[in-house]
N, C-alpha and C. Protein backbone atom coordinates (compact mmCIF):
# COMPACT_ATOMS: atom_id res chain seq x y z
N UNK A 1 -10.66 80.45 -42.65
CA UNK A 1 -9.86 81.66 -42.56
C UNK A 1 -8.46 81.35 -43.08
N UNK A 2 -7.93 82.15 -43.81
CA UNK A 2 -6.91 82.10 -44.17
C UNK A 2 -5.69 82.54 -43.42
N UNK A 3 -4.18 82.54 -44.23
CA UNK A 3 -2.90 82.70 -43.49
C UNK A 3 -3.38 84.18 -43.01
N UNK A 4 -3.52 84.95 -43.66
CA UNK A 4 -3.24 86.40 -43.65
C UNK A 4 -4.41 87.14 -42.75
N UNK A 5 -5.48 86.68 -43.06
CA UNK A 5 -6.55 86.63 -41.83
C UNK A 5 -6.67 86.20 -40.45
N UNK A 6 -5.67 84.99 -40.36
CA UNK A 6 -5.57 84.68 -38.74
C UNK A 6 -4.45 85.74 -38.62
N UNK A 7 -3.17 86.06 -39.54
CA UNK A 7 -2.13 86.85 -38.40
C UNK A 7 -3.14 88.11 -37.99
N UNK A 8 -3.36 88.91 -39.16
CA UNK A 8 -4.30 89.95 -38.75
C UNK A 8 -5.68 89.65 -37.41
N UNK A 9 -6.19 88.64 -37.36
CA UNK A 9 -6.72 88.57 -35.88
C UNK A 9 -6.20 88.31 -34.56
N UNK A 10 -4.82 87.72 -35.16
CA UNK A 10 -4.13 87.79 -33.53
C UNK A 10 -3.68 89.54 -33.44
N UNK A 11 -3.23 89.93 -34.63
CA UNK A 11 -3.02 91.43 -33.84
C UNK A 11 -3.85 92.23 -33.48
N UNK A 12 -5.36 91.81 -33.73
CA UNK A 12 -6.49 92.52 -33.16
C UNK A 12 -6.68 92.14 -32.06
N UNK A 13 -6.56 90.93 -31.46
CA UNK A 13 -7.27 89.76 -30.13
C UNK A 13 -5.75 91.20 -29.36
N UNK A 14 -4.75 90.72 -29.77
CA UNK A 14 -3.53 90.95 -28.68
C UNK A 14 -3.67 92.84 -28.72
N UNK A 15 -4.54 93.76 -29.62
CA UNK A 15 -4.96 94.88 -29.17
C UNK A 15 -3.40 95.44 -29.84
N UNK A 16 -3.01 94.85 -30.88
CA UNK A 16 -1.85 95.55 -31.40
C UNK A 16 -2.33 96.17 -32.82
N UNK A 17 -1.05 96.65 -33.80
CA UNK A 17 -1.75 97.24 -35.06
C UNK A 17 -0.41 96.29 -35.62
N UNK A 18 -0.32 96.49 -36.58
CA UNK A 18 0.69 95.79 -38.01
C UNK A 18 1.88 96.89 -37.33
N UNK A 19 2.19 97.85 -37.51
CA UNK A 19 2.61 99.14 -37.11
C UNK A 19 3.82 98.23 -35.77
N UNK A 20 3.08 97.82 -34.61
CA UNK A 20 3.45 97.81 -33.45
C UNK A 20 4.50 96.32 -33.80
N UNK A 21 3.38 95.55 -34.07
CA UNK A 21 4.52 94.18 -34.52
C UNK A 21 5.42 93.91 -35.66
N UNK A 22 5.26 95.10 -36.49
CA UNK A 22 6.25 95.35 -37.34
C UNK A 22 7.81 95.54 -36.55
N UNK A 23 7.23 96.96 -35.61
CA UNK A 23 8.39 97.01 -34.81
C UNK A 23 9.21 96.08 -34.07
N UNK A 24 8.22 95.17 -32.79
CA UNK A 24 8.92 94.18 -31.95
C UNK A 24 9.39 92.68 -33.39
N UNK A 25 9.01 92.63 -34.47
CA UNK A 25 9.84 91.74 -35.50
C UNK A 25 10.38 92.06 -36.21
N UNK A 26 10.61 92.84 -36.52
CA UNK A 26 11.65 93.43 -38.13
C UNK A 26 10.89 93.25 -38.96
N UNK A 27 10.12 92.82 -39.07
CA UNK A 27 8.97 92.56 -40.66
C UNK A 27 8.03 93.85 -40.68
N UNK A 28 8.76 94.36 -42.21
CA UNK A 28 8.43 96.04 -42.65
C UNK A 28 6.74 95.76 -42.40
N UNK A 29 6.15 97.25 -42.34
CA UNK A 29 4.66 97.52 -42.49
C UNK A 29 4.25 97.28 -43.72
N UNK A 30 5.34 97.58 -44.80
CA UNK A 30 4.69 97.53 -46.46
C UNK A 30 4.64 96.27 -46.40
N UNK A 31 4.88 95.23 -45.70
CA UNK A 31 4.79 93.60 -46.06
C UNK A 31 3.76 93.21 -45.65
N UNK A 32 3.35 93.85 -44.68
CA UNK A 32 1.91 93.64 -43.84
C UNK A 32 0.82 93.93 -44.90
N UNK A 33 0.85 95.47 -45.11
CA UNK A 33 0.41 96.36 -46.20
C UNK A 33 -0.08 95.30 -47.23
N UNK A 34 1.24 94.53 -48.25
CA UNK A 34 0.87 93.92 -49.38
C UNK A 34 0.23 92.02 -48.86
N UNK A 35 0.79 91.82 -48.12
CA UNK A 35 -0.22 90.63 -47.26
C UNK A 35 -1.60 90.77 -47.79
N UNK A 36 -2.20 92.13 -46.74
CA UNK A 36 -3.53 92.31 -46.22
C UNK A 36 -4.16 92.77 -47.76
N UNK A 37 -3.65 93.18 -48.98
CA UNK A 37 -3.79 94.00 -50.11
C UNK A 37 -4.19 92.36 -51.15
N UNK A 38 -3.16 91.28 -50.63
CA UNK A 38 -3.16 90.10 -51.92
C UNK A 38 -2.02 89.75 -52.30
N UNK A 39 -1.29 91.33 -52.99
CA UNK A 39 -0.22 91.28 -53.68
C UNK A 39 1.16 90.11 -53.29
N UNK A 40 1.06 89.67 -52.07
CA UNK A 40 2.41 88.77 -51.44
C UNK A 40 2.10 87.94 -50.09
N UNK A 41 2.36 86.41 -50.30
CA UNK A 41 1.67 85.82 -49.25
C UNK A 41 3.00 85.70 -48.02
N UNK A 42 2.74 85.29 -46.90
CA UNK A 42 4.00 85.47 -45.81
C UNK A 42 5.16 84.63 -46.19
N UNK A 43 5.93 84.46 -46.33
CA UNK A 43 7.53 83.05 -46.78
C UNK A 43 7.09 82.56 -45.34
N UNK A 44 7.56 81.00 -45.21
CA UNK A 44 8.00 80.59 -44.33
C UNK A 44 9.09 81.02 -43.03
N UNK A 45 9.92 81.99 -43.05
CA UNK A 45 10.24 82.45 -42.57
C UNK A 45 9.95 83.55 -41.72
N UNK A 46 8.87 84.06 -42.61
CA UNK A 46 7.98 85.11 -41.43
C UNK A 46 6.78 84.52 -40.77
N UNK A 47 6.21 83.72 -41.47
CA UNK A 47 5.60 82.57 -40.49
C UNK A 47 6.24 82.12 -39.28
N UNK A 48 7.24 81.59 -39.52
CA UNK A 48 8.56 81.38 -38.29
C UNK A 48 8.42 82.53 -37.43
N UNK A 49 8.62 83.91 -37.67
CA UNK A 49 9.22 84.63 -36.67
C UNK A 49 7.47 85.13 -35.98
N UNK A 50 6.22 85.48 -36.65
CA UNK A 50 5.19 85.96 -36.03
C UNK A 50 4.41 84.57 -35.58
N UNK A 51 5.01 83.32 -35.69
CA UNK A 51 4.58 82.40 -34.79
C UNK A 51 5.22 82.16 -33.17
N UNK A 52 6.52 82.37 -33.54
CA UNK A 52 6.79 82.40 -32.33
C UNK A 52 6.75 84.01 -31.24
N UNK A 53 6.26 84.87 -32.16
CA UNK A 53 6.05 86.58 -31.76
C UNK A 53 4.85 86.21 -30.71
N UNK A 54 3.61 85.46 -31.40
CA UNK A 54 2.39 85.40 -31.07
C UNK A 54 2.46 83.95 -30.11
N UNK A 55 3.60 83.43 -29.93
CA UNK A 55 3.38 81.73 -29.36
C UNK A 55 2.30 81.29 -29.76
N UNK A 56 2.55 81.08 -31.28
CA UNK A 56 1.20 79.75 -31.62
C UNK A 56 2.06 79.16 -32.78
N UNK A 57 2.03 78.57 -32.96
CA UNK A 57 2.69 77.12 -34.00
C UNK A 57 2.22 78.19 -35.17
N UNK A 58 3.01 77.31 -36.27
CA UNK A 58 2.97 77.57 -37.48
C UNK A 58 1.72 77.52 -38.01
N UNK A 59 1.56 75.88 -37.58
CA UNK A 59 0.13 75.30 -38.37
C UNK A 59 -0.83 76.08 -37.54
N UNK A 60 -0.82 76.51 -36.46
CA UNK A 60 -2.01 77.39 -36.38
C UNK A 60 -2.45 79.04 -37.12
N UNK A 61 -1.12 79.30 -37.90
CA UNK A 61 -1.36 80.48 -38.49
C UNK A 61 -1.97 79.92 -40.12
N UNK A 62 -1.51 79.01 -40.64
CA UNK A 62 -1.72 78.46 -41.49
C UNK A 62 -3.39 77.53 -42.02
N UNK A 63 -3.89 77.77 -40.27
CA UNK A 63 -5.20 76.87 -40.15
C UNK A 63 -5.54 76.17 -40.09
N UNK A 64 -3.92 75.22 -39.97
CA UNK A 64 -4.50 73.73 -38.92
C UNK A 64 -5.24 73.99 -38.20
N UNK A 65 -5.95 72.50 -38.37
CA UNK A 65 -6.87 72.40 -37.36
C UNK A 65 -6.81 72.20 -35.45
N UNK A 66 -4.89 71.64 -36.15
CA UNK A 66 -4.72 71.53 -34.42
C UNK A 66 -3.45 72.09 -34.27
N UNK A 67 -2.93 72.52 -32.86
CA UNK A 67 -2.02 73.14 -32.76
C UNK A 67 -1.02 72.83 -31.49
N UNK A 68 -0.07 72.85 -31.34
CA UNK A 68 1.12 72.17 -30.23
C UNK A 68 1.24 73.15 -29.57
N UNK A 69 1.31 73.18 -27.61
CA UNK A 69 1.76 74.14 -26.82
C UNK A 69 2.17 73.54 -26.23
N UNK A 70 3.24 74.12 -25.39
CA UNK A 70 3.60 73.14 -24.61
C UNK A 70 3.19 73.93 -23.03
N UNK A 71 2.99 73.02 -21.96
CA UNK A 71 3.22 73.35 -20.75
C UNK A 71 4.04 73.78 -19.78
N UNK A 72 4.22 74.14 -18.93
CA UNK A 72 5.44 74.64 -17.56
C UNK A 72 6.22 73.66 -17.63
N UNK A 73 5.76 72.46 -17.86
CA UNK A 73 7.05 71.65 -17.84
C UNK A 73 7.90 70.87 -19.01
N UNK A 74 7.22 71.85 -20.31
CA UNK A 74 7.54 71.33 -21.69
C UNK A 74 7.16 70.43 -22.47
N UNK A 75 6.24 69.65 -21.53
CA UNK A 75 5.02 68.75 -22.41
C UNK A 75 4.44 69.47 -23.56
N UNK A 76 4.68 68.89 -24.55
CA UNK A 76 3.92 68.85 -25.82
C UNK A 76 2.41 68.66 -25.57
N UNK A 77 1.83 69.54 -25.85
CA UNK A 77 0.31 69.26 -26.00
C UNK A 77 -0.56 69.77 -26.93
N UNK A 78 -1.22 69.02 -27.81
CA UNK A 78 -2.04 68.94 -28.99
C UNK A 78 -3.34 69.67 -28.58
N UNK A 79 -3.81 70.63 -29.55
CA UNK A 79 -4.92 71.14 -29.14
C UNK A 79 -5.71 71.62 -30.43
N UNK A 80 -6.89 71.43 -30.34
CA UNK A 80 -7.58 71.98 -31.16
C UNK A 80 -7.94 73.29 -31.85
N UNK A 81 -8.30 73.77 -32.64
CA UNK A 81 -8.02 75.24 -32.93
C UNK A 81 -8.91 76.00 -32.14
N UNK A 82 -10.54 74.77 -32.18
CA UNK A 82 -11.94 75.25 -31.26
C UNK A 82 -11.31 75.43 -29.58
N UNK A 83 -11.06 74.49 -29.24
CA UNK A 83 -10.04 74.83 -27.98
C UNK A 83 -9.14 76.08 -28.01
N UNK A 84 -8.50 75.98 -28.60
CA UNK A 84 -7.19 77.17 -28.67
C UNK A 84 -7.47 78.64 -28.52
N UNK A 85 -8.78 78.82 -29.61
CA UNK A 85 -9.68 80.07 -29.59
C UNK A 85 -10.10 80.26 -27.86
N UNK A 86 -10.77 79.39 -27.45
CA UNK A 86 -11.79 79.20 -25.96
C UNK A 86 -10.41 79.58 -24.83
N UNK A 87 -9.33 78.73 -24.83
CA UNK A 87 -8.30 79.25 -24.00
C UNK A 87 -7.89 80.61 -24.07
N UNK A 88 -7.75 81.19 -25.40
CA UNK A 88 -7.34 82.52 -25.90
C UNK A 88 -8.25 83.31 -25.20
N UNK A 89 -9.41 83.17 -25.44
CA UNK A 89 -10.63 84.24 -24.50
C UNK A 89 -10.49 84.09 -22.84
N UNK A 90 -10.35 82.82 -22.49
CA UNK A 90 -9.96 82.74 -21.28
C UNK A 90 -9.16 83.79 -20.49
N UNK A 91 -7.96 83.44 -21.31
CA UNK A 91 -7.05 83.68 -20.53
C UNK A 91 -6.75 85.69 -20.92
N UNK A 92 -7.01 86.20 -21.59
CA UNK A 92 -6.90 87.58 -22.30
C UNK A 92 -8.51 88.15 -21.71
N UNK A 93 -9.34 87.33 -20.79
CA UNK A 93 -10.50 88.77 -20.73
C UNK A 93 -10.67 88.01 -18.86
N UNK A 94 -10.14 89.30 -18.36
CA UNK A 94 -9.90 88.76 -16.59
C UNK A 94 -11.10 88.39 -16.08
N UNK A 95 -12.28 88.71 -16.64
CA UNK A 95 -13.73 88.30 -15.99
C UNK A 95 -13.68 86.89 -15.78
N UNK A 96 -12.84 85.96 -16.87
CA UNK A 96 -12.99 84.63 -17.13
C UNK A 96 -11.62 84.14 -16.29
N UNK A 97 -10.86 84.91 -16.84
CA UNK A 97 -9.68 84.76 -15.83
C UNK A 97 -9.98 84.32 -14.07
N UNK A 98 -10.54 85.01 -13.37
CA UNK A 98 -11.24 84.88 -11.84
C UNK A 98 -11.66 83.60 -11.52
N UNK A 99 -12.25 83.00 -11.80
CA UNK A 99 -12.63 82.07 -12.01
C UNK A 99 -11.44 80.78 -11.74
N UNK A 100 -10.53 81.01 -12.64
CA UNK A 100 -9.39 79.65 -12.78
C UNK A 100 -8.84 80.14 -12.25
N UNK A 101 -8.30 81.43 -11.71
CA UNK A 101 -7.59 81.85 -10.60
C UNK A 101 -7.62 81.71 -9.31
N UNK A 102 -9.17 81.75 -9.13
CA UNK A 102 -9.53 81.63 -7.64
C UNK A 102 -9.53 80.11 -7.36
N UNK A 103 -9.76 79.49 -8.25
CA UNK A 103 -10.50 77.92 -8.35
C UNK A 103 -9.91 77.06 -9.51
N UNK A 104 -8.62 76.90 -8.88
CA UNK A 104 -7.83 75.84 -10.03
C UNK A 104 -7.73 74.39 -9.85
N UNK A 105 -8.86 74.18 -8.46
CA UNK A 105 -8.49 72.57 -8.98
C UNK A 105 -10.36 72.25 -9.21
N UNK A 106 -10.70 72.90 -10.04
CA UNK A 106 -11.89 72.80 -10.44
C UNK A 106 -12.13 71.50 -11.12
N UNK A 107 -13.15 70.63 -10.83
CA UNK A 107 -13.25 69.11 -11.92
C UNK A 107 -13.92 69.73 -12.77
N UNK A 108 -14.09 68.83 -14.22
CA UNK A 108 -14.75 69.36 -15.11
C UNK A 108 -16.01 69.50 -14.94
N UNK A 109 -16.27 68.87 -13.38
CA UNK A 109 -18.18 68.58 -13.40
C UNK A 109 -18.03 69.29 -12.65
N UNK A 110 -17.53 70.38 -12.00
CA UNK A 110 -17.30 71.51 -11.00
C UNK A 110 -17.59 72.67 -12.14
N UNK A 111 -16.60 72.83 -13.31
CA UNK A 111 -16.88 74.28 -13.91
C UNK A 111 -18.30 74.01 -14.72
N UNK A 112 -18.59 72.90 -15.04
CA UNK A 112 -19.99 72.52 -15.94
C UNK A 112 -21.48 72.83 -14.92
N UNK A 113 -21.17 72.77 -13.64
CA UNK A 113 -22.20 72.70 -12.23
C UNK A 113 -21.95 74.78 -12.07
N UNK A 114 -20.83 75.22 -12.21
CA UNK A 114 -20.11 76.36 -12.04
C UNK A 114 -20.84 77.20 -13.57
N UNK A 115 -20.90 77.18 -14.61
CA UNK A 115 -21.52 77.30 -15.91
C UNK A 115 -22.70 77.46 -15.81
N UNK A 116 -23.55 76.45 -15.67
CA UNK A 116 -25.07 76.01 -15.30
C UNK A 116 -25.72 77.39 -14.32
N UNK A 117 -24.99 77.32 -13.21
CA UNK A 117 -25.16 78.51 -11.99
C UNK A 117 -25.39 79.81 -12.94
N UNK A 118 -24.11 80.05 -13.40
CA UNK A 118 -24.26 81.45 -14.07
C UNK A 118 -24.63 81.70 -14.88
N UNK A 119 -25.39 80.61 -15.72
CA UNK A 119 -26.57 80.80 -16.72
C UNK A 119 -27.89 80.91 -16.14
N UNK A 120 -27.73 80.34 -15.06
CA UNK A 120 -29.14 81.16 -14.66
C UNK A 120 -29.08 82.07 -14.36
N UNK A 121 -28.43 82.48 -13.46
CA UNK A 121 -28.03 84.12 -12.75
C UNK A 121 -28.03 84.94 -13.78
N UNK A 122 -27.84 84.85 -15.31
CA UNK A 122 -27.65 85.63 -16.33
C UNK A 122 -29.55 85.53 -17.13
N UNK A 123 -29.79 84.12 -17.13
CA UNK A 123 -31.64 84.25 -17.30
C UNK A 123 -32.02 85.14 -16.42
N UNK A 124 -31.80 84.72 -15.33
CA UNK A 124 -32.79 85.27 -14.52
C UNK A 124 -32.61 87.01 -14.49
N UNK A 125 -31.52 87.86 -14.32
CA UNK A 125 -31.42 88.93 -15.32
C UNK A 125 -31.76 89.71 -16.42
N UNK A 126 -32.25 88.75 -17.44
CA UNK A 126 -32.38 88.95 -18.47
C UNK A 126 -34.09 89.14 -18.59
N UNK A 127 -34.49 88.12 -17.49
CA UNK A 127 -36.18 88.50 -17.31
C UNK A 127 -37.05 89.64 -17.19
């Protein structure tokens, strides 16, 4: 996926239009417009401003493969894009949300035992 294809899916994931984040950045709609058209790829500078619009690094608009967030306490942390996506769904669809909310000191062999459960509950449904 390209530059112009990931911004355009974060403004779909975040349920916005070009229109809306035009507004909260100063970056006209016709720029969006000629983006999404071919005609003009983003400058570095608007990379700059709809990376930090969207909090995701540069290189993740760009399609690195990995991407820097930092934590509550400003730790730098490296993450994968396959990760990054999986947190993104996480944390943006509350069904999944419940889960780490209710149950945050989950081990990883807790949500994997926790997973397992609700794949069956979802077979066995499906029967």
């Amino acid at each position: 996926m390209g530059i112009v294809e990931n911004i355009f899916k974060l403004i779909q994931e975040k349920g916005l239009t070009p229109a809306s984040v035009s507004k909260d950045t100063g970056i006209s709609q016709a720029l969006f417009s000629q983006w999404k058209s071919g005609k003009q790829k983003p400058s570095a500078e608007k990379l700059k401003i709809l990376a930090q619009y969207f909090n995701v690094s540069v290189g993740y608009l760009m399609n690195d493969e990995k991407t820097t967030v930092h934590d509550p306490e400003g730790n730098s942390i490296v993450i994968d894009r396959e990760t990054m996506d999986i947190i993104k769904k996480i944390t943006q669809n509350p069904n999944y949300k419940i889960i780490f909310t209710a149950y945050p000191d989950l081990t990883p062999e807790d949500l994997i035992q926790a997973l397992k459960v609700v794949k069956a509950l979802k077979d066995l449904k499906d029967e």
